[in-house]
PDB file of N, CA and C in Angstrom:
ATOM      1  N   UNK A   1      69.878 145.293 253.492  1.00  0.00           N
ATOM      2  CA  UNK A   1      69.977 143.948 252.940  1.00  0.00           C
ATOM      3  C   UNK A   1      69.823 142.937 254.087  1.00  0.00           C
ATOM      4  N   UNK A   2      69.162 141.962 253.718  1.00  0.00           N
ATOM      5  CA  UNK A   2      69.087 140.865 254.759  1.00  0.00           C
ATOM      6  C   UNK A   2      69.755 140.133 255.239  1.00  0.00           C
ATOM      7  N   UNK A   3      70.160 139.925 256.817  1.00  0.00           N
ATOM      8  CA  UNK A   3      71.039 139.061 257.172  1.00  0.00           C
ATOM      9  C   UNK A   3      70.709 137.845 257.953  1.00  0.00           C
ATOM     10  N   UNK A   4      71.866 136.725 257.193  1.00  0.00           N
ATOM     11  CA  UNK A   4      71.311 135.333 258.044  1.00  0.00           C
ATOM     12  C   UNK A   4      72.359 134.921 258.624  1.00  0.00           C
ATOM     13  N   UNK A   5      71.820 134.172 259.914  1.00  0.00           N
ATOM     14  CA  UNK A   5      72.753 134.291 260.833  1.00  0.00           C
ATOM     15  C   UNK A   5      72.635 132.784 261.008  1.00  0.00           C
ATOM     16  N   UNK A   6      73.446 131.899 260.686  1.00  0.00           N
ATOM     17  CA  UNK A   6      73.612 130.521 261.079  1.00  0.00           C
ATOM     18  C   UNK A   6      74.334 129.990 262.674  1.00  0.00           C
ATOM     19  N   UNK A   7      73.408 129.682 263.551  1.00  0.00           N
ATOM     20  CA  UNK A   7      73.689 129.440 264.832  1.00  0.00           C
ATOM     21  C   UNK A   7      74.230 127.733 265.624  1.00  0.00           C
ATOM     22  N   UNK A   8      75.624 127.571 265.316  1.00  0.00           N
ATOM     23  CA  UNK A   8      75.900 126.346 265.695  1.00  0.00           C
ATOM     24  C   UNK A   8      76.252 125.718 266.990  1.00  0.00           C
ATOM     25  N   UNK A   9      76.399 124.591 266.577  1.00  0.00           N
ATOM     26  CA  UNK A   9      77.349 123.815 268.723  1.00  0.00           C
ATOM     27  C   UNK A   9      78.470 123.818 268.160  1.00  0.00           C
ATOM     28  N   UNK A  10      79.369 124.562 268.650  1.00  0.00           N
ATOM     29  CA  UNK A  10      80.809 124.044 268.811  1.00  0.00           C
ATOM     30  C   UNK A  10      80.896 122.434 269.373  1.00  0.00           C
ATOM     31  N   UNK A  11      80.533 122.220 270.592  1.00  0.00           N
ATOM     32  CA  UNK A  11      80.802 121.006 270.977  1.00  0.00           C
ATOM     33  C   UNK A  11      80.564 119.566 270.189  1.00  0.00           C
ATOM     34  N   UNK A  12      79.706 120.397 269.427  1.00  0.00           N
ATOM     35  CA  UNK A  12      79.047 118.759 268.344  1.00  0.00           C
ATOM     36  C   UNK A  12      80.480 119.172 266.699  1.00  0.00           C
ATOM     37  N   UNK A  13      80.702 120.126 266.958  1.00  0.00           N
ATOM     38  CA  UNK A  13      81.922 120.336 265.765  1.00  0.00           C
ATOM     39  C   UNK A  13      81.095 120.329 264.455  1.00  0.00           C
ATOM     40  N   UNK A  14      80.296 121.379 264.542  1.00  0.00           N
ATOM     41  CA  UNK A  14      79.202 121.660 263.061  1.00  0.00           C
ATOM     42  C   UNK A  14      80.095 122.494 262.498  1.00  0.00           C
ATOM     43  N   UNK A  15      80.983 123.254 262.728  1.00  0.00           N
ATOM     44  CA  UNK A  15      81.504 124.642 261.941  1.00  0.00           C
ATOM     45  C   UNK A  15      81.090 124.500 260.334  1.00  0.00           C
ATOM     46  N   UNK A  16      82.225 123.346 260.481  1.00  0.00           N
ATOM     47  CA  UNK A  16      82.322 122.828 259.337  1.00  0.00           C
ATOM     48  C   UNK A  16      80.875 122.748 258.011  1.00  0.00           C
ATOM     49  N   UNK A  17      79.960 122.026 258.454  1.00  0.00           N
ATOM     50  CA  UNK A  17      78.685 121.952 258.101  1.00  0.00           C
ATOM     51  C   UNK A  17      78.250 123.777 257.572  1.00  0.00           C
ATOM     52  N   UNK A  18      78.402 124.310 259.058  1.00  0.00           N
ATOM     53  CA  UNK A  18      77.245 125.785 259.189  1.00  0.00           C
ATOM     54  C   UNK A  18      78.192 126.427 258.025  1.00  0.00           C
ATOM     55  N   UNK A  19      79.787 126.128 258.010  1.00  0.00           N
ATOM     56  CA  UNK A  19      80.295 127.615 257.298  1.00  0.00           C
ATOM     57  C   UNK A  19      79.783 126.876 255.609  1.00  0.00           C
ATOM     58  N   UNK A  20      80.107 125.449 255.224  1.00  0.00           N
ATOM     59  CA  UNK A  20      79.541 125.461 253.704  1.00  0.00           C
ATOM     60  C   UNK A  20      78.346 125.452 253.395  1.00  0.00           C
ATOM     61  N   UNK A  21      77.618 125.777 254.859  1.00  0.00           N
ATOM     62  CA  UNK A  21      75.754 126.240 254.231  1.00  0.00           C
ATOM     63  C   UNK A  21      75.960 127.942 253.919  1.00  0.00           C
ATOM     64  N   UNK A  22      76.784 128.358 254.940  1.00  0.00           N
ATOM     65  CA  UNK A  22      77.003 129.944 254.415  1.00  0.00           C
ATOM     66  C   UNK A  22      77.731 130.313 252.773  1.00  0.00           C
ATOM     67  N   UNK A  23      78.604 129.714 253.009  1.00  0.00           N
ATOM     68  CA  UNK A  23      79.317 129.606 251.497  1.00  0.00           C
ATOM     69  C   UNK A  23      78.021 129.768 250.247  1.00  0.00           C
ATOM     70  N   UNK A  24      77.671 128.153 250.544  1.00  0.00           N
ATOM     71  CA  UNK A  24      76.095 128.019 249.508  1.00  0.00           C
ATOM     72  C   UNK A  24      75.609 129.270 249.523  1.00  0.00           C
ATOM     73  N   UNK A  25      74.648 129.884 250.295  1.00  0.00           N
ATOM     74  CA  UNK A  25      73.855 130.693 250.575  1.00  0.00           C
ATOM     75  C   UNK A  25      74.520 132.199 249.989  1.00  0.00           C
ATOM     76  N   UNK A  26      75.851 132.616 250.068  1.00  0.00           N
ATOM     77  CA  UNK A  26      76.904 133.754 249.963  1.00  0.00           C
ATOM     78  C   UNK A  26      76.355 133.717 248.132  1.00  0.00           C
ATOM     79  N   UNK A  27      77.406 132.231 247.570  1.00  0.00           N
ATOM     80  CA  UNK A  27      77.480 131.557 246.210  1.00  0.00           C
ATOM     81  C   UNK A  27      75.753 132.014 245.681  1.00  0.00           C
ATOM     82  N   UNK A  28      74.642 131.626 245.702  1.00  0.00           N
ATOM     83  CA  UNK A  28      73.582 131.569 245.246  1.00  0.00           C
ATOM     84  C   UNK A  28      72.815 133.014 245.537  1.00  0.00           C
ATOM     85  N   UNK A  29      72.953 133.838 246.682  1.00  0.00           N
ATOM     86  CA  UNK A  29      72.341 135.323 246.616  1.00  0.00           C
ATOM     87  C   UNK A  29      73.334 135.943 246.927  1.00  0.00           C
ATOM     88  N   UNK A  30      74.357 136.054 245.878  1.00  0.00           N
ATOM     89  CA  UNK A  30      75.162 137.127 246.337  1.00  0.00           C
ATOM     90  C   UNK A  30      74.919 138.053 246.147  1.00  0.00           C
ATOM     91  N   UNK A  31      74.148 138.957 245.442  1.00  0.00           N
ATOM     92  CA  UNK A  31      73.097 140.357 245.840  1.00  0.00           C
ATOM     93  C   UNK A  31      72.116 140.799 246.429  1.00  0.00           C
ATOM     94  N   UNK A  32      71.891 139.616 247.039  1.00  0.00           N
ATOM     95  CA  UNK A  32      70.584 139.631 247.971  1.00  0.00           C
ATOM     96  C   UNK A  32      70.962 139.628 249.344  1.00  0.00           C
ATOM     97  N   UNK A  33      71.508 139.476 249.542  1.00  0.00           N
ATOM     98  CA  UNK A  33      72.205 139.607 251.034  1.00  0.00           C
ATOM     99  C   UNK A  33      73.102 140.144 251.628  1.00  0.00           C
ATOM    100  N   UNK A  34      72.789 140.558 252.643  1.00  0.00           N
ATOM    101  CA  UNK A  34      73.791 141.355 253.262  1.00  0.00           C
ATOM    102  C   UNK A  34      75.124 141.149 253.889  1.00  0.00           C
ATOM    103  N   UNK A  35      74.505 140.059 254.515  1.00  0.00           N
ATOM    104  CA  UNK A  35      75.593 139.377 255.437  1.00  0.00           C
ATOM    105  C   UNK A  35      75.066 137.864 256.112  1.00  0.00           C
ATOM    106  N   UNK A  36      75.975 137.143 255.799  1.00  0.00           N
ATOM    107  CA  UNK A  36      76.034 135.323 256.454  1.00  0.00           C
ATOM    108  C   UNK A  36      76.594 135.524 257.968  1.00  0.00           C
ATOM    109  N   UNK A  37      76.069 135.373 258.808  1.00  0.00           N
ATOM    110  CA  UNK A  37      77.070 134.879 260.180  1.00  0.00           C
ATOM    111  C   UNK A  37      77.061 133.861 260.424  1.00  0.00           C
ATOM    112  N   UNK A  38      78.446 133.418 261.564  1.00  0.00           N
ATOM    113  CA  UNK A  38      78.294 132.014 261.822  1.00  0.00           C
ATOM    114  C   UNK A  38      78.477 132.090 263.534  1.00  0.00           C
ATOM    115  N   UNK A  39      77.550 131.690 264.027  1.00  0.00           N
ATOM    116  CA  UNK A  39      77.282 132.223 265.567  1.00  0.00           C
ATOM    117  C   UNK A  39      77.780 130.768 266.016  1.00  0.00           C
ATOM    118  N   UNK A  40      78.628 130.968 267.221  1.00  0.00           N
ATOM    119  CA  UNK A  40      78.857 129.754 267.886  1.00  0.00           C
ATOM    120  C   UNK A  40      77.977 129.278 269.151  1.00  0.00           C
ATOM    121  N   UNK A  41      77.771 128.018 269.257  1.00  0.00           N
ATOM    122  CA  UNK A  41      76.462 128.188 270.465  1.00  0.00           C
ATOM    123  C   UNK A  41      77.085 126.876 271.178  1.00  0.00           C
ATOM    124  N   UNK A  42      76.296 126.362 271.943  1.00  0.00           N
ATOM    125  CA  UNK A  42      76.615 124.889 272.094  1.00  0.00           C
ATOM    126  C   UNK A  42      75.244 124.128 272.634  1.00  0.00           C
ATOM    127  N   UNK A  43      75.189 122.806 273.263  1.00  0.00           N
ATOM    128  CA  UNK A  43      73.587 122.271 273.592  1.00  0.00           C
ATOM    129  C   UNK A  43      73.252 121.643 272.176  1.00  0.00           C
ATOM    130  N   UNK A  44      73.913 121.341 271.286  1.00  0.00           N
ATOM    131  CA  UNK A  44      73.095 120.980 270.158  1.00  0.00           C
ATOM    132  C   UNK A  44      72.747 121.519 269.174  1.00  0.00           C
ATOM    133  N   UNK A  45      72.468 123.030 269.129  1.00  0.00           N
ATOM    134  CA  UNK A  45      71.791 123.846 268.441  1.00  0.00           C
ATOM    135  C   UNK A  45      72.415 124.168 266.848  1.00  0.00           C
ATOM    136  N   UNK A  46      71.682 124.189 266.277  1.00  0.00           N
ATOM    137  CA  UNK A  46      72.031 124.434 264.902  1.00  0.00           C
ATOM    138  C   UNK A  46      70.413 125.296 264.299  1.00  0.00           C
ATOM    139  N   UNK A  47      70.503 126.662 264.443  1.00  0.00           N
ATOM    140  CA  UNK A  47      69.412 127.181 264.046  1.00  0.00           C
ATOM    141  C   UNK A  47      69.900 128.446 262.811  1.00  0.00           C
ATOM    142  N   UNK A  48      68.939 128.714 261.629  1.00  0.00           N
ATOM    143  CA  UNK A  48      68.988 129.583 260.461  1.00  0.00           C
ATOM    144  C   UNK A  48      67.934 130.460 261.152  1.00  0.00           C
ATOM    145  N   UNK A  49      68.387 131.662 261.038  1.00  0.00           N
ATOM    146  CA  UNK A  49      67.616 133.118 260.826  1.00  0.00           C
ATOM    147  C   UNK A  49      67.713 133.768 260.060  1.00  0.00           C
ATOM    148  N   UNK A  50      66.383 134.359 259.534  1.00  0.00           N
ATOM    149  CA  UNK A  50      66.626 135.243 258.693  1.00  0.00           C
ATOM    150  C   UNK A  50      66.405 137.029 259.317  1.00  0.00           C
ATOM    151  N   UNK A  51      67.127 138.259 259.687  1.00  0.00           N
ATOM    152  CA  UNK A  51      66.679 139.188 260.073  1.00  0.00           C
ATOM    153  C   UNK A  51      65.972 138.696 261.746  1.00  0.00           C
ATOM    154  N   UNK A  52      66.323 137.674 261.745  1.00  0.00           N
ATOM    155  CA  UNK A  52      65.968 137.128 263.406  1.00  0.00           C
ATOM    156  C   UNK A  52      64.519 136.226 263.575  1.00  0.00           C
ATOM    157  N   UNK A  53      64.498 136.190 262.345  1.00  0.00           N
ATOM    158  CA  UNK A  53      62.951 135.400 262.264  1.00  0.00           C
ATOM    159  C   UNK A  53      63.758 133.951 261.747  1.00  0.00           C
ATOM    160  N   UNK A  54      63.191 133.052 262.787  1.00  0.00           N
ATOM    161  CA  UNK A  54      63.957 131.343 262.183  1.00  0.00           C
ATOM    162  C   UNK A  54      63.027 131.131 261.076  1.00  0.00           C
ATOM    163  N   UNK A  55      64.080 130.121 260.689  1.00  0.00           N
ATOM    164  CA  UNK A  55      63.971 129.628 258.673  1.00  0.00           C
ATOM    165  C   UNK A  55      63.861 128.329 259.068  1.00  0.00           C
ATOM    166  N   UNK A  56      65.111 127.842 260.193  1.00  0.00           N
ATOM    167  CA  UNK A  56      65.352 126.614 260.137  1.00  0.00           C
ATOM    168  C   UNK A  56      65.764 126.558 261.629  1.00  0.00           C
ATOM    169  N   UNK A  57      65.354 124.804 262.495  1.00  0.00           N
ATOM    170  CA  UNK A  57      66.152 124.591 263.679  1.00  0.00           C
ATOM    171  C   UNK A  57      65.960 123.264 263.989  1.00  0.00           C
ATOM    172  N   UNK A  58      67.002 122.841 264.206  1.00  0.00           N
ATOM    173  CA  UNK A  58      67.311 121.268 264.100  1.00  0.00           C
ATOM    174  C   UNK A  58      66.483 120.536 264.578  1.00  0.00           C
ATOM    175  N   UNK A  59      65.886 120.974 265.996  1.00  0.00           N
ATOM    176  CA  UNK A  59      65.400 120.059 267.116  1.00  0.00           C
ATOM    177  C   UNK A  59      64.151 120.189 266.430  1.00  0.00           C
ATOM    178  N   UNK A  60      63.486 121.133 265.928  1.00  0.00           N
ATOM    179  CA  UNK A  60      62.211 121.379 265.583  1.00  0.00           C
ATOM    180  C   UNK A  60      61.849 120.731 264.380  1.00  0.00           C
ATOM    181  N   UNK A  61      62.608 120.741 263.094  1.00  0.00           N
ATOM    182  CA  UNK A  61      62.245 120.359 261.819  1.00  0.00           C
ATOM    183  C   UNK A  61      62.845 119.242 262.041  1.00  0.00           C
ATOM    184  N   UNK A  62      63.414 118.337 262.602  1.00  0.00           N
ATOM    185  CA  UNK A  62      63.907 117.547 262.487  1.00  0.00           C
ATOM    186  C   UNK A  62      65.379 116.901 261.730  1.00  0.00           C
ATOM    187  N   UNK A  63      66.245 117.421 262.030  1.00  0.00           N
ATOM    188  CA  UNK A  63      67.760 117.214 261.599  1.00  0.00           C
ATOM    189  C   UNK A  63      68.169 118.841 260.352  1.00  0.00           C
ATOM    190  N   UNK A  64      69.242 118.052 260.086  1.00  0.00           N
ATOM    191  CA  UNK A  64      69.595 119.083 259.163  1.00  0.00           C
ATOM    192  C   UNK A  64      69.052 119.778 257.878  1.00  0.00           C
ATOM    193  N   UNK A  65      69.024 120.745 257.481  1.00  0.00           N
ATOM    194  CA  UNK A  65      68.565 120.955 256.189  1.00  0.00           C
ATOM    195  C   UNK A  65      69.207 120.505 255.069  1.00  0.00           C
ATOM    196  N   UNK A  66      68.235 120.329 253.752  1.00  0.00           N
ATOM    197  CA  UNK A  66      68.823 119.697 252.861  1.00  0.00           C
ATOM    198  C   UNK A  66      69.279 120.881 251.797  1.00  0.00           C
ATOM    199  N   UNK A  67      70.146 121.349 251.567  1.00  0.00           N
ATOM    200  CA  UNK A  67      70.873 122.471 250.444  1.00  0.00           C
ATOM    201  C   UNK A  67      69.705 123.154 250.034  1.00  0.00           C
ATOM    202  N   UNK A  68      69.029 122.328 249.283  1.00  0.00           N
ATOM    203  CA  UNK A  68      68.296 123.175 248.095  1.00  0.00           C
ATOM    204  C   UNK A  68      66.624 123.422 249.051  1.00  0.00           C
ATOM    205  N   UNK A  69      66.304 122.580 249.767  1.00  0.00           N
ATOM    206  CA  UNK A  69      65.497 122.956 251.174  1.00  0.00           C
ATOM    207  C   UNK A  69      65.332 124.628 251.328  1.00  0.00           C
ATOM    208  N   UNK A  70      67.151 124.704 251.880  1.00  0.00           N
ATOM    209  CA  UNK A  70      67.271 125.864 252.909  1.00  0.00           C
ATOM    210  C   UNK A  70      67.338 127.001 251.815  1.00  0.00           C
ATOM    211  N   UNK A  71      68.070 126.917 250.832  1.00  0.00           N
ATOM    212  CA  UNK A  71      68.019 127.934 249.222  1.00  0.00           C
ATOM    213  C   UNK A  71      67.044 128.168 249.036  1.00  0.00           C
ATOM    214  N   UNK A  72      65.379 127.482 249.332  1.00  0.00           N
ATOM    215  CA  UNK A  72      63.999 127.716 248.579  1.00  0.00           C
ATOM    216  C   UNK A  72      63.391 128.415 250.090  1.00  0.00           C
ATOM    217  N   UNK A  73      63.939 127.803 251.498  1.00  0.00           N
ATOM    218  CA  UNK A  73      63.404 128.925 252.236  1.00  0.00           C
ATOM    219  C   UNK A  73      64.097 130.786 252.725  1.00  0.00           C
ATOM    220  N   UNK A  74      65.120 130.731 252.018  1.00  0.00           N
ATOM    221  CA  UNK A  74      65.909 131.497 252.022  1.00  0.00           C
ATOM    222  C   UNK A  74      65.368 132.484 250.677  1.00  0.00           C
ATOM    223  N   UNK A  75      65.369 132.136 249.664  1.00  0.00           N
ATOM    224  CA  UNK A  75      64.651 132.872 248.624  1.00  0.00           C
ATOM    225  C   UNK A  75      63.304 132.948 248.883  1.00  0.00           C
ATOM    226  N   UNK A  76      62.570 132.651 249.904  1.00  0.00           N
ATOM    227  CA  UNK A  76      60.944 132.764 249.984  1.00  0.00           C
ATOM    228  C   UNK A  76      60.623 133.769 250.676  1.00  0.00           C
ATOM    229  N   UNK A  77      61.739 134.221 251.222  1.00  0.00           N
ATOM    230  CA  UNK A  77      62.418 135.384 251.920  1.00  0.00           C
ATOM    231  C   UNK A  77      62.981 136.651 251.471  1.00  0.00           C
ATOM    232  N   UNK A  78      63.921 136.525 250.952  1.00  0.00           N
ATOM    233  CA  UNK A  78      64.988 137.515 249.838  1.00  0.00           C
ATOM    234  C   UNK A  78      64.491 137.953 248.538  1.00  0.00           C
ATOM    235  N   UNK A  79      64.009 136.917 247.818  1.00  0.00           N
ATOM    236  CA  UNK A  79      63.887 137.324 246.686  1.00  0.00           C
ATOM    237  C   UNK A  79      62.725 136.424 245.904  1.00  0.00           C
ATOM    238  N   UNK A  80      61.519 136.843 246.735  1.00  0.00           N
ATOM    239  CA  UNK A  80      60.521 135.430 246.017  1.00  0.00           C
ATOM    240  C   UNK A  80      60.190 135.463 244.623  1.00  0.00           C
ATOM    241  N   UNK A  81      60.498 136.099 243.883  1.00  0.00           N
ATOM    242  CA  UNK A  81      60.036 136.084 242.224  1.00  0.00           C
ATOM    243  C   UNK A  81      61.605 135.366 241.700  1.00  0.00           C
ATOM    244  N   UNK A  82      62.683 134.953 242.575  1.00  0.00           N
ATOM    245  CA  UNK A  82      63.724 134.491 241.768  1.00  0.00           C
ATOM    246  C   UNK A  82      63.576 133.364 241.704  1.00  0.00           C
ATOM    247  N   UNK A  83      64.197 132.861 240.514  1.00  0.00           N
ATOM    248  CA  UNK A  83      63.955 130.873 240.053  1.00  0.00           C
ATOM    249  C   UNK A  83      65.365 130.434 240.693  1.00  0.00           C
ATOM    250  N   UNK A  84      65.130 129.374 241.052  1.00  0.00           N
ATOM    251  CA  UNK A  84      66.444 128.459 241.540  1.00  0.00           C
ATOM    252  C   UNK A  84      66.803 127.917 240.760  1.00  0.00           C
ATOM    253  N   UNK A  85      66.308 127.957 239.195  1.00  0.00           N
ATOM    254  CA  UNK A  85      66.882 126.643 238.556  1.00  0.00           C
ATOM    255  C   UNK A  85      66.465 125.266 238.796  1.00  0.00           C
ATOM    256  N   UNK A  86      67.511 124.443 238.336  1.00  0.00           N
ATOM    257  CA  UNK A  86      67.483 122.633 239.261  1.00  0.00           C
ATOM    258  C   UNK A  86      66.964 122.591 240.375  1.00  0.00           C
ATOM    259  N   UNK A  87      66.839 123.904 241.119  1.00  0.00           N
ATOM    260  CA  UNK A  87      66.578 123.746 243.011  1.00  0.00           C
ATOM    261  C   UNK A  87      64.701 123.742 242.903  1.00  0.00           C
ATOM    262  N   UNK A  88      64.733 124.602 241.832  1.00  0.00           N
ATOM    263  CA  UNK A  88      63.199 124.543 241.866  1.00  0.00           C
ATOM    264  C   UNK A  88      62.605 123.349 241.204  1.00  0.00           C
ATOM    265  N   UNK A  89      62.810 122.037 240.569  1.00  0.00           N
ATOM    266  CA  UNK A  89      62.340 121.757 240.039  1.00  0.00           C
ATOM    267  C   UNK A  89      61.523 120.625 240.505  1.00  0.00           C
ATOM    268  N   UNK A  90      60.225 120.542 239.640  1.00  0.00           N
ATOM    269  CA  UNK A  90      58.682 119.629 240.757  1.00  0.00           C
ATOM    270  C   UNK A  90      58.975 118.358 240.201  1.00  0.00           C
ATOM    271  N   UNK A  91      58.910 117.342 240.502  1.00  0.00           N
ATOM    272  CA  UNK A  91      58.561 116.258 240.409  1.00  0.00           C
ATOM    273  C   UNK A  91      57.581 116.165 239.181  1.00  0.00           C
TER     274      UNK A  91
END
């Protein structure tokens, strides 16, 4: 099963942030996954992996992810034939 490993700064005091993106992520594939980590880092960093391949990283995409963002790159991953619901929906 696939694991994502959410990589934060302590010094910037993300915990908070990284652990209710894990929560989300736990909440929405809870059979699809193996395991959420919450890696402590510091420098800024706030990066998503999936299996060690990045999903997401702050400096690069530009700030934080938005919930349903990181849920549609996370399922594009895990489980691409699953619907998000509301998360999927087009304009």
């Amino acid at each position: 099963m696939p694991r994502v490993a959410i990589e934060y700064c302590t010094q910037c005091r993300w915990l908070l942030r990284a652990s209710w993106m894990a929560q989300e992520l736990l909440s929405t594939f809870a059979t699809e996954l193996g395991e959420v980590a919450l890696i402590p880092g510091s420098g800024g960093v706030f990066r998503i992996t999936i299996d060690g391949d990045q999903i997401w990283e702050r400096k690069a995409d530009g700030g934080f992810p938005d919930i349903a963002v990181l849920k549609q790159r996370v399922r594009d991953r895990v489980a691409p034939e699953r619907d998000l619901g509301h998360v999927d929906k087009r304009d």
